[in-house]
C-alpha atoms as a PDB file:
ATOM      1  CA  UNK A   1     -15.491   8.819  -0.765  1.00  0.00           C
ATOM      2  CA  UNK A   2     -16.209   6.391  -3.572  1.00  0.00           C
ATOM      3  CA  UNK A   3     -12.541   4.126  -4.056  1.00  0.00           C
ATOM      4  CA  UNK A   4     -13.130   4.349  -7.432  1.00  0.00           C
ATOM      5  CA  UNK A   5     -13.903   6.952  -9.931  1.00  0.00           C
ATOM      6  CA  UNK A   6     -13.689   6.876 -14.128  1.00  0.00           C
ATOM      7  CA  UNK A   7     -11.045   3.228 -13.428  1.00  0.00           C
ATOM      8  CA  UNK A   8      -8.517   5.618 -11.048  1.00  0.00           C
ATOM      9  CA  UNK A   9      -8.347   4.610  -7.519  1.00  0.00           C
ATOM     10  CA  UNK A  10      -9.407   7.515  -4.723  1.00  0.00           C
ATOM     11  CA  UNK A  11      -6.250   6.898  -2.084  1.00  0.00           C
ATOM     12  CA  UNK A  12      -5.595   8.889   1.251  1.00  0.00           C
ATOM     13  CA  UNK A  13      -1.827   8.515   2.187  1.00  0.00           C
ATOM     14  CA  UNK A  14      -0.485   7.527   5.862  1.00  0.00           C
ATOM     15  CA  UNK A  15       2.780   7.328   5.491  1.00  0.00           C
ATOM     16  CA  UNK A  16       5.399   9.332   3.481  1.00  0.00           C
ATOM     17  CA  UNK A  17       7.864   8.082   1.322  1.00  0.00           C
ATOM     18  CA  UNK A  18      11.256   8.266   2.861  1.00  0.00           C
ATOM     19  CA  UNK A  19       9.831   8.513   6.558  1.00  0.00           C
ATOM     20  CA  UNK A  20      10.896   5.940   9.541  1.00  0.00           C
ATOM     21  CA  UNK A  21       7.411   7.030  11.448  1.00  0.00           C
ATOM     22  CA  UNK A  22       4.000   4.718  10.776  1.00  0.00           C
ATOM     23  CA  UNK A  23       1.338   7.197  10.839  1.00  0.00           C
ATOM     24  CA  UNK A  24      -2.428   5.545  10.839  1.00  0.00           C
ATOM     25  CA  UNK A  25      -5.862   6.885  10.043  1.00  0.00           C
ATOM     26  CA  UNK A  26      -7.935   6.965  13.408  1.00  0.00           C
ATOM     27  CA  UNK A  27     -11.571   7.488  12.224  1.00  0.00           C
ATOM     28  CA  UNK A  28     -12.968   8.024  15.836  1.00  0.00           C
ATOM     29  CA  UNK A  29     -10.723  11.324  15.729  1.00  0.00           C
ATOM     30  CA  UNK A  30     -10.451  11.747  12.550  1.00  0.00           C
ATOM     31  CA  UNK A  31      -7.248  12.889  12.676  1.00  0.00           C
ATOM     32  CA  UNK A  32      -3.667  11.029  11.899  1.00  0.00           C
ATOM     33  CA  UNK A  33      -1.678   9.945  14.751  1.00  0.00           C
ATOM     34  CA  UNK A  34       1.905   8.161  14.691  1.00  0.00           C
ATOM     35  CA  UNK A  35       1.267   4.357  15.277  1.00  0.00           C
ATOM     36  CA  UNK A  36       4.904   3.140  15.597  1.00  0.00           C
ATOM     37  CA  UNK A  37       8.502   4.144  14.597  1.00  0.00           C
ATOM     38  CA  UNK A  38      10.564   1.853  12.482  1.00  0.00           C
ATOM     39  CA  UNK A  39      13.648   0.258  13.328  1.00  0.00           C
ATOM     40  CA  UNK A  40      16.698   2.607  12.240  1.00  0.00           C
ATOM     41  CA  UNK A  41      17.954   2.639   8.665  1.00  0.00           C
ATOM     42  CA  UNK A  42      14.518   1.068   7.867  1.00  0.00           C
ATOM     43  CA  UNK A  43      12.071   3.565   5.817  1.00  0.00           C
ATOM     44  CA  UNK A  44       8.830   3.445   3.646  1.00  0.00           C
ATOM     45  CA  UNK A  45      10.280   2.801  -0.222  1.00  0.00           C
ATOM     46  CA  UNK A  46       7.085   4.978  -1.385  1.00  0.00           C
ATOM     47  CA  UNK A  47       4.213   6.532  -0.054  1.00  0.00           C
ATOM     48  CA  UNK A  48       2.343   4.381   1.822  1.00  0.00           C
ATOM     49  CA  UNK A  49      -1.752   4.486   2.400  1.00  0.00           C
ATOM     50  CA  UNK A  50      -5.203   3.318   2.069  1.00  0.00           C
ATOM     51  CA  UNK A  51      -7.772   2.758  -0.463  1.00  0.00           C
ATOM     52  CA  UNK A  52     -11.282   4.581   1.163  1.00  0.00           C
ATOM     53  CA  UNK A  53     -14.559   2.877   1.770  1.00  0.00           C
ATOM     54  CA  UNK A  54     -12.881  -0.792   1.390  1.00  0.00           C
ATOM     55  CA  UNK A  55     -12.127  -3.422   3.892  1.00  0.00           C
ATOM     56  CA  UNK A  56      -9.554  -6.221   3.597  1.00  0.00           C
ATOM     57  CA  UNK A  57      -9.567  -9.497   5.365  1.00  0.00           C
ATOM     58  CA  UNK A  58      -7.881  -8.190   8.394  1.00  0.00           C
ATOM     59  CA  UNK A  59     -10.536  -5.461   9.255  1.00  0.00           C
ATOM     60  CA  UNK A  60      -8.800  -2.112   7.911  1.00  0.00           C
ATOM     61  CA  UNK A  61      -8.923  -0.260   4.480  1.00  0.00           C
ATOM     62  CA  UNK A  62      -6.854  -1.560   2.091  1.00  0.00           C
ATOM     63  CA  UNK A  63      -3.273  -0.841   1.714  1.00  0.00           C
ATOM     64  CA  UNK A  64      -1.839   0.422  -0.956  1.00  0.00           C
ATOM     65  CA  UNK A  65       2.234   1.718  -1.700  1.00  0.00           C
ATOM     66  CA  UNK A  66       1.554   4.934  -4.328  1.00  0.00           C
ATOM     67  CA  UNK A  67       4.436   5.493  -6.963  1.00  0.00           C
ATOM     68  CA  UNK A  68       5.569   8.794  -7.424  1.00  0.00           C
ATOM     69  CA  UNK A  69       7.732  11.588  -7.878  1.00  0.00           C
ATOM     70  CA  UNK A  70       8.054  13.415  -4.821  1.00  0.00           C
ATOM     71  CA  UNK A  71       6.487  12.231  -1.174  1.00  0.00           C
ATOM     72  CA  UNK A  72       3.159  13.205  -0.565  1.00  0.00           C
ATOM     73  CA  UNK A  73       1.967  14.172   3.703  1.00  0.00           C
ATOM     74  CA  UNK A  74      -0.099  12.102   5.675  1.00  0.00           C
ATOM     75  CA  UNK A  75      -3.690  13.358   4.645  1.00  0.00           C
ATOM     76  CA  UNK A  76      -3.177  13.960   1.274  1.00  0.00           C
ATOM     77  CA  UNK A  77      -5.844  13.106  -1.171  1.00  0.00           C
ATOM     78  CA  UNK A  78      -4.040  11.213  -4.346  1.00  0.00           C
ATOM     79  CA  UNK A  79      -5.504  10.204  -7.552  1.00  0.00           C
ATOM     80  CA  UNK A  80      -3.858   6.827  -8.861  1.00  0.00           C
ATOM     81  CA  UNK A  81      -3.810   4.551 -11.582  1.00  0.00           C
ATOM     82  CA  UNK A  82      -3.450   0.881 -10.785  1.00  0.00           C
ATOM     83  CA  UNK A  83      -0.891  -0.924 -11.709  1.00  0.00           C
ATOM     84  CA  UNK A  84      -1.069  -3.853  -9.772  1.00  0.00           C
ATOM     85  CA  UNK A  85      -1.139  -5.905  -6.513  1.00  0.00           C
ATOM     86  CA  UNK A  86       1.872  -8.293  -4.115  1.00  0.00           C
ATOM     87  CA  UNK A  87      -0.275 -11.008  -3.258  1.00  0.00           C
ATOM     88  CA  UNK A  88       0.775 -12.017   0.386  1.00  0.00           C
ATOM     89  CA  UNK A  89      -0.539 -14.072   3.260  1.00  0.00           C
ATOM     90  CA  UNK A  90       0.929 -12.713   6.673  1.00  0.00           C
ATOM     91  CA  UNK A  91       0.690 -14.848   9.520  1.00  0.00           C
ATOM     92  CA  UNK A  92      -0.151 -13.157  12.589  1.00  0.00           C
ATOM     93  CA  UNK A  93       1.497 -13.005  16.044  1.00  0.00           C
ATOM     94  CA  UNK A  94      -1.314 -15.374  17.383  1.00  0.00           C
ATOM     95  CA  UNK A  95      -0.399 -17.551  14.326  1.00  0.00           C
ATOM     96  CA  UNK A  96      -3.324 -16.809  12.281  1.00  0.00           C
ATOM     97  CA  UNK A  97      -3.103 -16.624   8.550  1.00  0.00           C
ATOM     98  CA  UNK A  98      -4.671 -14.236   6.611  1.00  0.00           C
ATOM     99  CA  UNK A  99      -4.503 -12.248   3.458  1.00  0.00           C
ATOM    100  CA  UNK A 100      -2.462  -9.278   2.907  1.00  0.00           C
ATOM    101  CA  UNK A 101      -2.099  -7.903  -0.002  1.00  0.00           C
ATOM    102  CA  UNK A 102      -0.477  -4.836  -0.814  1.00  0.00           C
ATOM    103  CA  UNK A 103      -1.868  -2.994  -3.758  1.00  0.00           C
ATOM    104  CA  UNK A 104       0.591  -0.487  -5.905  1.00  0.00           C
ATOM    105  CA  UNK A 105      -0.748   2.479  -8.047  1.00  0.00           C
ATOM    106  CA  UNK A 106       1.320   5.340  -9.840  1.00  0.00           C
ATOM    107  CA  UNK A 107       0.142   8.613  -8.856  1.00  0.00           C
ATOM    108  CA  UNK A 108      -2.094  10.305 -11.807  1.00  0.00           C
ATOM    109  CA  UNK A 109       0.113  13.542 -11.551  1.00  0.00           C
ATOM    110  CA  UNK A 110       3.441  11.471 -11.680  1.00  0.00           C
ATOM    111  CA  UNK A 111       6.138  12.452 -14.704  1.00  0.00           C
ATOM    112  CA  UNK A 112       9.131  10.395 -13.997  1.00  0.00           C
ATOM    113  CA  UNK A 113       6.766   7.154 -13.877  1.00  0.00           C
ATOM    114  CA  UNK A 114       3.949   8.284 -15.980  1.00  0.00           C
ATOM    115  CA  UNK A 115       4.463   5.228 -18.415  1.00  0.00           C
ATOM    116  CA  UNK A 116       4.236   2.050 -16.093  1.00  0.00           C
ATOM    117  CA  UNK A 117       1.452   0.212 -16.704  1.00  0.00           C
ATOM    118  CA  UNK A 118       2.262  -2.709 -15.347  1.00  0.00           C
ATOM    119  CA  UNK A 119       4.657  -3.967 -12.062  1.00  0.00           C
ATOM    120  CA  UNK A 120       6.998  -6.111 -14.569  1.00  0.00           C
ATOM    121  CA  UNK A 121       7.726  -2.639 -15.924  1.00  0.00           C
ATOM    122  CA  UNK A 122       9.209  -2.026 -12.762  1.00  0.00           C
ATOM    123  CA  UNK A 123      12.682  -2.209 -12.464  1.00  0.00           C
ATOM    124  CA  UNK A 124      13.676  -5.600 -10.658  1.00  0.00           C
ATOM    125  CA  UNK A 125      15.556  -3.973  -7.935  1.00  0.00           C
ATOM    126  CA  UNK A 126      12.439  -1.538  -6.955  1.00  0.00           C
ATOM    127  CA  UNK A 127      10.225  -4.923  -7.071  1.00  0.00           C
ATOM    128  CA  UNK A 128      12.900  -6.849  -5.119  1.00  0.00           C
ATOM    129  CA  UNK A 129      12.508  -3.601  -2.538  1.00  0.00           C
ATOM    130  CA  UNK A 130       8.790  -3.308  -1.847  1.00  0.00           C
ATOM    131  CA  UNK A 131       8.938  -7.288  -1.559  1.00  0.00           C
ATOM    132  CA  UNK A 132      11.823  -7.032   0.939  1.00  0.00           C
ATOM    133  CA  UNK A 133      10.168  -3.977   2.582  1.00  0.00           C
ATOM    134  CA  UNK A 134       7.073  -5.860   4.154  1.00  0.00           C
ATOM    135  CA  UNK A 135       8.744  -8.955   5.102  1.00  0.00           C
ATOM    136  CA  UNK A 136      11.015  -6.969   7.475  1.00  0.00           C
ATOM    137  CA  UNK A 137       8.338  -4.597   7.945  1.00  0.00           C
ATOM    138  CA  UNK A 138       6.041  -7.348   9.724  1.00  0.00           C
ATOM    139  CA  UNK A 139       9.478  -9.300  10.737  1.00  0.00           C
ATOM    140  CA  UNK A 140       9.800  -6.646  13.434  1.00  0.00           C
ATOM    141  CA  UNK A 141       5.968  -6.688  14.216  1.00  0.00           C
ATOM    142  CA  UNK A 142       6.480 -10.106  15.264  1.00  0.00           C
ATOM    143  CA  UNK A 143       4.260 -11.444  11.913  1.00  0.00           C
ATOM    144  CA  UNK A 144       5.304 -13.055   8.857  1.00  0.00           C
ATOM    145  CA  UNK A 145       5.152 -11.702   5.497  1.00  0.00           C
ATOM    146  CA  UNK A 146       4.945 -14.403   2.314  1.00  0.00           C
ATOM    147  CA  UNK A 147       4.521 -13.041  -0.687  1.00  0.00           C
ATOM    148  CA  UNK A 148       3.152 -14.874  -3.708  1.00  0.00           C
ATOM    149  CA  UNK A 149       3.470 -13.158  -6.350  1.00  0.00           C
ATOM    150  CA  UNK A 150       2.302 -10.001  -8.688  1.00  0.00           C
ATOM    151  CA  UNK A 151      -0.498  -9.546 -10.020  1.00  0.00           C
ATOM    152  CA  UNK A 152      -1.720  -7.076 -12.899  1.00  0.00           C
ATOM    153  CA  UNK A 153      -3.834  -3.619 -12.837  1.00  0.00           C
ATOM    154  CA  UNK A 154      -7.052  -6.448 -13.657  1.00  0.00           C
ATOM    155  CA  UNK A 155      -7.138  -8.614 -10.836  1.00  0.00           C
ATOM    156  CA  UNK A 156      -6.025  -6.082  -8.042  1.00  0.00           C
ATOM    157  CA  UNK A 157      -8.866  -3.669  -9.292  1.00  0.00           C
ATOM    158  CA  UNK A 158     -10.949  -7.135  -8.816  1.00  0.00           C
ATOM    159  CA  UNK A 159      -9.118  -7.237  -4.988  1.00  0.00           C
ATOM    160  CA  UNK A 160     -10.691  -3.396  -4.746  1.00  0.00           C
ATOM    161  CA  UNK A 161     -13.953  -4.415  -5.979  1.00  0.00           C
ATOM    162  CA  UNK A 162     -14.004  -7.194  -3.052  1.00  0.00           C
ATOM    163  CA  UNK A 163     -13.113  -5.021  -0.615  1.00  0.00           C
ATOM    164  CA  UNK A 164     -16.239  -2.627  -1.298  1.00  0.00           C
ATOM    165  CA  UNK A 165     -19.283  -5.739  -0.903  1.00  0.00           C
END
């Protein structure tokens, strides 16, 4: 699957909105299996998933949170446009740095947030939230999440177009 067709981004999802279980794409099997459970009261702000046929700097498709209406399943196939990218370094358990950046589209089928264009349309609580989100996220992974700042739809299609070389 081509990540991206006519300027929308091809995304498979992982993880549901709402949901305290990690699933993870395991293409050996093909299949989605649950990779870890989160702490309680902690829960994925949006749907949470991957970008195919791109590789970040850590090995793995990358991520990307999806913005919409209702949560999608792991497996589901969701058109997005892209609004824009948290630029983040995570240091690693072993206390290597490395890029992490978290790209965030709006689903192409969305209503309620059909008009964002841009992550400073946003509201700053929701921002606030996803920035919060992976710093405790990779807090309780034992890594540490720095983000450094937002980018627009431009440069995180350029972070896409990376990944695929």
């Amino acid at each position: 699957m081509v990540p991206v067709k006519k300027g929308m981004v091809n995304v498979i999802i992982e993880t549901p909105r709402g949901s305290q279980n990690k699933f993870d794409f395991d293409p050996e099997l093909r299949l989605f299996k649950l990779a870890k459970t989160l702490p309680m009261g902690t829960v994925f702000p949006f749907d949470f998933g991957f970008v195919p046929g791109t590789k970040g700097e850590d090995g793995d498709p990358l991520d990307i949170l999806v913005i919409m209406d209702q949560p999608a399943y792991p497996g589901n196939y969701v058109v997005c446009r892209l609004i824009g990218a948290l630029l983040a370094e995570q240091k690693e358990k072993n206390g290597k740095v490395v890029e992490n950046n978290r790209l965030i589209g709006v689903s192409d089928c969305s209503v309620l947030y059909a008009d964002i264009r841009r992550p400073q349309e946003l509201n700053n609580a929701m921002i606030k939230e996803i920035e919060n989100f992976f710093i405790d996220y990779n807090k309780h992974e034992g890594k540490e999440f720095n983000p450094k700042g937002w980018v627009e739809a431009d440069a995180a299609m350029k972070l896409i177009e990376r990944g695929t070389e």
